[in-house]
Every structure is written in C-alpha cells, then in structure tokens.
N, C-alpha and C. Protein backbone atom coordinates (compact mmCIF):
# COMPACT_ATOMS: atom_id res chain seq x y z
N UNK A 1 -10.33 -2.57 -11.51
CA UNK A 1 -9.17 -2.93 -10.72
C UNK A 1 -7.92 -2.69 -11.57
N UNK A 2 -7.39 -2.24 -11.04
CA UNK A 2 -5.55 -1.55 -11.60
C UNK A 2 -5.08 -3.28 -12.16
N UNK A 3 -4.02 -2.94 -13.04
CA UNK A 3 -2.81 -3.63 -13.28
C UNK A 3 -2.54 -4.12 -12.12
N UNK A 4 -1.96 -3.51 -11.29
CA UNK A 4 -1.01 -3.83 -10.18
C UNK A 4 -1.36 -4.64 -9.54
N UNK A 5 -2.84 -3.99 -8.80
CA UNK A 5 -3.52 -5.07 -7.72
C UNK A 5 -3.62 -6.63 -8.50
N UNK A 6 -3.71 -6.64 -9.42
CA UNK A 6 -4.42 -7.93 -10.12
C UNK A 6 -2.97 -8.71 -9.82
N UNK A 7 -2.20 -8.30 -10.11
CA UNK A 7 -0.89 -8.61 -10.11
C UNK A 7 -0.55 -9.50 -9.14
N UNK A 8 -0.43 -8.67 -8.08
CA UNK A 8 -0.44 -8.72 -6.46
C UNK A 8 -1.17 -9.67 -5.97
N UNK A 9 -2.02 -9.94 -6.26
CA UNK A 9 -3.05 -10.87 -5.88
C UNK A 9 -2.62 -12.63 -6.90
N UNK A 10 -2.25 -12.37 -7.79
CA UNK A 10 -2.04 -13.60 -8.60
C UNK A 10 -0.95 -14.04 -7.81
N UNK A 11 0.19 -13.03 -7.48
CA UNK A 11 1.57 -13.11 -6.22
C UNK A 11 0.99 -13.82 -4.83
N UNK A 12 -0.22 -13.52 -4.43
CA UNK A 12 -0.49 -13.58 -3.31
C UNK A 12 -1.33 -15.21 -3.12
N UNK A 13 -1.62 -16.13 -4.88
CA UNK A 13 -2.29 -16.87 -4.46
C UNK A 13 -3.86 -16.69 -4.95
N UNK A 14 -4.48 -15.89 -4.77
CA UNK A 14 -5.81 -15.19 -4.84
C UNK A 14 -6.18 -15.22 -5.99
N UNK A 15 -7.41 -16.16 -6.33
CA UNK A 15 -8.15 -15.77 -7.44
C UNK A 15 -9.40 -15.23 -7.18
N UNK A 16 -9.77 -15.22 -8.67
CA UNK A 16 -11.28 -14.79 -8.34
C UNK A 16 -12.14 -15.12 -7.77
N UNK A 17 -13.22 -14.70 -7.07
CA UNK A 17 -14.46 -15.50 -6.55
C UNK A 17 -15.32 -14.76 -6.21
N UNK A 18 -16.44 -14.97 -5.36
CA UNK A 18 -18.10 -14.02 -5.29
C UNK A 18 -17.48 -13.11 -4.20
N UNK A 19 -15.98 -13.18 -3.49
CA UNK A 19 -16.24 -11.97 -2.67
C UNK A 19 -14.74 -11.09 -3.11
N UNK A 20 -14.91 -11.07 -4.66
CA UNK A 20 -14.44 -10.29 -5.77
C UNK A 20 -14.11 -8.57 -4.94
N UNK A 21 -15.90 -8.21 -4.63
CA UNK A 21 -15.40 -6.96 -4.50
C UNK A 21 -15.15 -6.30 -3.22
N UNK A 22 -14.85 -7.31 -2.48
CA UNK A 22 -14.21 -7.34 -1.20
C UNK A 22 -12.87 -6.78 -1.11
N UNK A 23 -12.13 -8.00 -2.49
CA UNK A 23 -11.00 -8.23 -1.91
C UNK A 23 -10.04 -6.94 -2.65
N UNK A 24 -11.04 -6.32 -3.58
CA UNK A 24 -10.45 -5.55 -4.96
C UNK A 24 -10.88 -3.81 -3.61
N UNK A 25 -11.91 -3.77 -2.56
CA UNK A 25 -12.03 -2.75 -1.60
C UNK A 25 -10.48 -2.69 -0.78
N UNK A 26 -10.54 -3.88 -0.09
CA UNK A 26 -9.50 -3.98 0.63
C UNK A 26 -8.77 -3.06 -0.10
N UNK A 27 -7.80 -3.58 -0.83
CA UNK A 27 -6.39 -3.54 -2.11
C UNK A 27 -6.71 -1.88 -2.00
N UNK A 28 -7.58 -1.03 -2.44
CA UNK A 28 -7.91 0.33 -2.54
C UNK A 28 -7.73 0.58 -1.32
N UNK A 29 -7.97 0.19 -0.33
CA UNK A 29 -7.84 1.29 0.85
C UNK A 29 -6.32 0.66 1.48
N UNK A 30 -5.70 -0.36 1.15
CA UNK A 30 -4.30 -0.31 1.51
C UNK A 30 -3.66 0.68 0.77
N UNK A 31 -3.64 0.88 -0.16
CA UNK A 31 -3.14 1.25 -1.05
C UNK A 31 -2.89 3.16 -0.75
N UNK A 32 -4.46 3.38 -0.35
CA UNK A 32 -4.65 4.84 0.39
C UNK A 32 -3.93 4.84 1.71
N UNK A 33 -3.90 4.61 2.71
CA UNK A 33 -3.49 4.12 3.66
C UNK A 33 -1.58 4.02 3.60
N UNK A 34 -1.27 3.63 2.93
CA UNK A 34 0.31 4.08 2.18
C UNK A 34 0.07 5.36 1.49
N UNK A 35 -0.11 5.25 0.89
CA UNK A 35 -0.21 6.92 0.31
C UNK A 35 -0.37 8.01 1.79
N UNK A 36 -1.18 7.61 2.51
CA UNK A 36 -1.19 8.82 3.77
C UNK A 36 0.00 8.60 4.71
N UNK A 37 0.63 7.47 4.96
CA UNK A 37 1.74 7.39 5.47
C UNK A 37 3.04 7.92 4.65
N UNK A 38 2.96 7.94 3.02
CA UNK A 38 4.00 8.70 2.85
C UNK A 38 3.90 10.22 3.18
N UNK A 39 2.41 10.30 2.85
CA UNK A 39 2.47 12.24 2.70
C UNK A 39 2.53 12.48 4.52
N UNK A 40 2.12 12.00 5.35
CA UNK A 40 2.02 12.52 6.09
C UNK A 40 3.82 12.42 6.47
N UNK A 41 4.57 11.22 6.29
CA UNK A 41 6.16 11.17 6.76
C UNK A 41 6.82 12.11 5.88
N UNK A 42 6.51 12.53 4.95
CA UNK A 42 6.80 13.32 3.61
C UNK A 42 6.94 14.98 4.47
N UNK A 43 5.57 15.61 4.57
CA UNK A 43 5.53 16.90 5.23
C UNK A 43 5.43 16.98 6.57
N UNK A 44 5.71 16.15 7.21
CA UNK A 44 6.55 16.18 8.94
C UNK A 44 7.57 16.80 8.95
N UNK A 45 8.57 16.20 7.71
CA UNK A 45 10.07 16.90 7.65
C UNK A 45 10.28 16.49 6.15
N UNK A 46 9.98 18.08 5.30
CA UNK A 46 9.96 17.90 3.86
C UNK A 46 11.59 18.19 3.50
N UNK A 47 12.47 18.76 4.43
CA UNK A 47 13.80 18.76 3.80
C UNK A 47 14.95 17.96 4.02
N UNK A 48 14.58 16.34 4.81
CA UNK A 48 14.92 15.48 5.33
C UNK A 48 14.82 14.43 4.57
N UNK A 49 13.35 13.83 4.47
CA UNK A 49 12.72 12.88 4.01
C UNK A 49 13.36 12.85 2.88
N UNK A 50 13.36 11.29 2.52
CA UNK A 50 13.64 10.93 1.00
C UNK A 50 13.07 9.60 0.70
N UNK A 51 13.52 9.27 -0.52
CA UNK A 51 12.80 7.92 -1.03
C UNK A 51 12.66 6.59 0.70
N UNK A 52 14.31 6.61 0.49
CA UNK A 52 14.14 5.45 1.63
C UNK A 52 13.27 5.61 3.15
N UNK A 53 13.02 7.15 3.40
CA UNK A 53 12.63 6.91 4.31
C UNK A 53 11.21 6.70 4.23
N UNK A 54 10.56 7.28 3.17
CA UNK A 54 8.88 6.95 2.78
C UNK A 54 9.35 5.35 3.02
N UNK A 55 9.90 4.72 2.07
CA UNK A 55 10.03 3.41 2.49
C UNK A 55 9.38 2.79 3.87
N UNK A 56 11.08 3.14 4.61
CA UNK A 56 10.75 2.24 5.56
C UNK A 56 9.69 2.41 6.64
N UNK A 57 9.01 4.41 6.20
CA UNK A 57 7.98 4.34 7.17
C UNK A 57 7.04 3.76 7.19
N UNK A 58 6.44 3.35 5.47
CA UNK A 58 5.63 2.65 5.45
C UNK A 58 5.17 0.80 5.84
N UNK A 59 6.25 0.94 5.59
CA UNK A 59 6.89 -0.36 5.99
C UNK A 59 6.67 -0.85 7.07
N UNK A 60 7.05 0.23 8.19
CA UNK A 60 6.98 -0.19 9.58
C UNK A 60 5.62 0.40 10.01
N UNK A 61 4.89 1.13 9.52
CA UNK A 61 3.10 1.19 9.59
C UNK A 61 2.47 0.01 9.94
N UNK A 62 2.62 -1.23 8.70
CA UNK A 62 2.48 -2.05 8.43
C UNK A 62 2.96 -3.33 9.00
N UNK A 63 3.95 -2.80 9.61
CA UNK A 63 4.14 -4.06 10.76
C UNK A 63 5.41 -5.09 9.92
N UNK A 64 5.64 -4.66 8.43
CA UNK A 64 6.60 -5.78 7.66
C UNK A 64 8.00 -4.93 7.35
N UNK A 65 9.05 -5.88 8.06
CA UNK A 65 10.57 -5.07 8.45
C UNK A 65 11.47 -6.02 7.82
C-alpha cells in the first residue's frame, strides 16, 4: 500500500483490521478510476483541457463539488 493511501485513510478515520485487503482494493481502483477520468477528459479535447479542468471533472465523476 502507497504512502498516500495510508495517509488518506488515517484522514478518513480508518484503521487497520481483518478486512485490510478490502479496504487497501477499494483505494486502488479509486484511484484507477480517476486516472481514467482524467485521460479520458484529457484526450476528448487535448488543446483545451488543463489542470483545473482534470480537476473538476473528476470531481464531478465522483459526485463531490
């Protein structure tokens, strides 16, 4: 498990426990899951797009505005 996630999760409250590699699956496929929402908002319109808008697309994927 990354730096980050561990991170995120101490942020979130979450410690360890027996459904460990549940919660460390989850975290990986959010994580992918943003990554395909940038690339895909990314090469829709590659001479447009910029930081903020990966942002807020992902953002609003996700349902948090």
């Amino acid at each position: 498990m990354s730096q980050q996630i561990q991170q995120l999760k101490l942020q979130a409250g979450i410690n360890d426990n027996p459904d460990q590699e549940g919660l460390d699956l989850f975290a990986e496929l959010l994580v992918q899951e943003a990554a395909d929402v940038a690339y895909n908002t990314y090469w829709n319109n590659p001479l447009e797009v910029k930081g903020a808008h990966l942002k807020q697309a992902i953002k609003r994927h996700f349902g948090v505005e």
